[in-house]
C-alpha atoms as a PDB file:
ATOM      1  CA  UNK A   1       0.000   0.000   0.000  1.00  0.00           C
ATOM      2  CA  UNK A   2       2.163   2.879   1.176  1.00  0.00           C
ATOM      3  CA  UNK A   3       1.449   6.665   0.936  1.00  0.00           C
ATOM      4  CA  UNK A   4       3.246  10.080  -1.154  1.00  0.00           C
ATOM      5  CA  UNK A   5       5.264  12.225   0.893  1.00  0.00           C
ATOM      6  CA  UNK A   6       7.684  15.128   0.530  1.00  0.00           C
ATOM      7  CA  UNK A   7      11.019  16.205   1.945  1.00  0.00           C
ATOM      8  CA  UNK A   8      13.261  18.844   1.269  1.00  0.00           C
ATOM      9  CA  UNK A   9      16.429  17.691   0.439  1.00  0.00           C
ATOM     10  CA  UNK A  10      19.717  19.726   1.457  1.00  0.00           C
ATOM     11  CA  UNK A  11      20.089  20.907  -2.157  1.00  0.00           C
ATOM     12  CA  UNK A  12      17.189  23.048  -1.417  1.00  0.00           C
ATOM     13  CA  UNK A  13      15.387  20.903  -3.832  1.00  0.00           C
ATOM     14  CA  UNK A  14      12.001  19.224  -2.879  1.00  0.00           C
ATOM     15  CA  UNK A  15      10.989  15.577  -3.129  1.00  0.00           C
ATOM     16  CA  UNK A  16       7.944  13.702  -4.105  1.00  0.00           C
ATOM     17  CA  UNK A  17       9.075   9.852  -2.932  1.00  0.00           C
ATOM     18  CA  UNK A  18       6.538   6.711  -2.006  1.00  0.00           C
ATOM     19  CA  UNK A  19       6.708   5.024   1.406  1.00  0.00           C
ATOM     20  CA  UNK A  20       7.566   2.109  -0.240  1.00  0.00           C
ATOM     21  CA  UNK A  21       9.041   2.744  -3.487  1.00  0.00           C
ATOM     22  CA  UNK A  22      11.127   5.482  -2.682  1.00  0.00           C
ATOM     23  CA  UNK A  23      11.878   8.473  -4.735  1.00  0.00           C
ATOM     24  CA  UNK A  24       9.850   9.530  -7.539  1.00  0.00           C
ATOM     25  CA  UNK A  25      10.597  13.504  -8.341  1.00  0.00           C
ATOM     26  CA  UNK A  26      13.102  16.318  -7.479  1.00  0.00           C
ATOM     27  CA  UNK A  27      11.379  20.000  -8.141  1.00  0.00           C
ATOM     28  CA  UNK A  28      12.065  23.253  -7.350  1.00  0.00           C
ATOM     29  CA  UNK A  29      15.209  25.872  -6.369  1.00  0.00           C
ATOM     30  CA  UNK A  30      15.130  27.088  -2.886  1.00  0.00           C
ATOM     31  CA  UNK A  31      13.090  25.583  -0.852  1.00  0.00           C
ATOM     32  CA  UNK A  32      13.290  25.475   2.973  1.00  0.00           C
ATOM     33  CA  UNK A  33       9.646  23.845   3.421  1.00  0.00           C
ATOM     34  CA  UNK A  34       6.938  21.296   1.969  1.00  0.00           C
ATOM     35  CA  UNK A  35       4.242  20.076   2.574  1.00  0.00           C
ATOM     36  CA  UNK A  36       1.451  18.067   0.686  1.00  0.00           C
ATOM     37  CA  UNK A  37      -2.683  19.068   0.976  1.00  0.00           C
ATOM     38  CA  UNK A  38      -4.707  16.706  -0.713  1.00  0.00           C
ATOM     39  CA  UNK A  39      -3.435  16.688  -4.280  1.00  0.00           C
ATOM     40  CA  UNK A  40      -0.997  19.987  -4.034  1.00  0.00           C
ATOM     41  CA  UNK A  41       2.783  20.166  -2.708  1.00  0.00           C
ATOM     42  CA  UNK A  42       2.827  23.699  -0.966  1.00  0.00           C
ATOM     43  CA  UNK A  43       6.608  25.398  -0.917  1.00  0.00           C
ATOM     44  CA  UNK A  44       7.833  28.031   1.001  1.00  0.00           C
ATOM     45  CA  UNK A  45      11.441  29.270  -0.429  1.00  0.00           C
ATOM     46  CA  UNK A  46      14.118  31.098   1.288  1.00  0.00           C
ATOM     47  CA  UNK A  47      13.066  34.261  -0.184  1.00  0.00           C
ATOM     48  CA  UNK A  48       9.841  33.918   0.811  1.00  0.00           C
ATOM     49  CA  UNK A  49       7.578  33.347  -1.581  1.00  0.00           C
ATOM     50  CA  UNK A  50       4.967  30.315  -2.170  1.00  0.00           C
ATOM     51  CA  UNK A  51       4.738  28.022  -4.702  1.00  0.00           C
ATOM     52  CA  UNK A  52       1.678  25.665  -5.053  1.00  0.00           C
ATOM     53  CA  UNK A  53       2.443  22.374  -6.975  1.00  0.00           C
ATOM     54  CA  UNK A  54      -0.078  19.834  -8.343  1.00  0.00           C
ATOM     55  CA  UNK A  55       0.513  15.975  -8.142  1.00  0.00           C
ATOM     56  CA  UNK A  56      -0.188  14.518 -11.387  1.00  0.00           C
ATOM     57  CA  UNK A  57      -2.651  11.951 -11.926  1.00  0.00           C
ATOM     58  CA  UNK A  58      -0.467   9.246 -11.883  1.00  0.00           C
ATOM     59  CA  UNK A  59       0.943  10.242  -8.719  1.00  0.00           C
ATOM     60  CA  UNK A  60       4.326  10.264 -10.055  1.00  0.00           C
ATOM     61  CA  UNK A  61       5.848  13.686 -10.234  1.00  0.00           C
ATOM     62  CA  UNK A  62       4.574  16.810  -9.537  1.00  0.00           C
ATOM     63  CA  UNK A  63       2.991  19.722 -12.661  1.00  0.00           C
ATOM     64  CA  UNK A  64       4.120  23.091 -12.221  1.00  0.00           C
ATOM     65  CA  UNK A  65       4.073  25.580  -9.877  1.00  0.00           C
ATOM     66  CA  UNK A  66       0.512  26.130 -10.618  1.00  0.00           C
ATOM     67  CA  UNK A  67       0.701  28.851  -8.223  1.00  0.00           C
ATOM     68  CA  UNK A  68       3.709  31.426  -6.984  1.00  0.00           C
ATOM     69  CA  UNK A  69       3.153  34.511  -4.771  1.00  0.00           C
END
């Protein structure tokens, strides 16, 4: 079964991996946060701003940023 997750790797990159098979997608520059709300990866970066990423639908990598402010 297993679950998606993120983590932000030193590299200031983000990462969409599987509980069980590991590592799917690196995204992003910058990043100091991540989180994941129902089918969206929300970023914070070290300059601040937000970036909103959708999971595509075969849960696999990420599409985007849909969003930046």
């Amino acid at each position: 079964m297993g679950s998606l997750g993120v983590r932000v790797l030193p590299s200031g990159k983000a990462q969409l991996y599987h509980t069980r098979r590991g590592a799917y997608s690196t995204f992003g520059t910058g990043i100091v946060s991540a989180v994941i709300q129902g089918g969206e990866i929300h970023c914070q970066t070290d300059k601040g701003r937000t970036m909103i990423y959708r999971v595509n639908n075969s849960e696999t990598g990420v599409v985007g940023p849909i969003r930046v402010w």
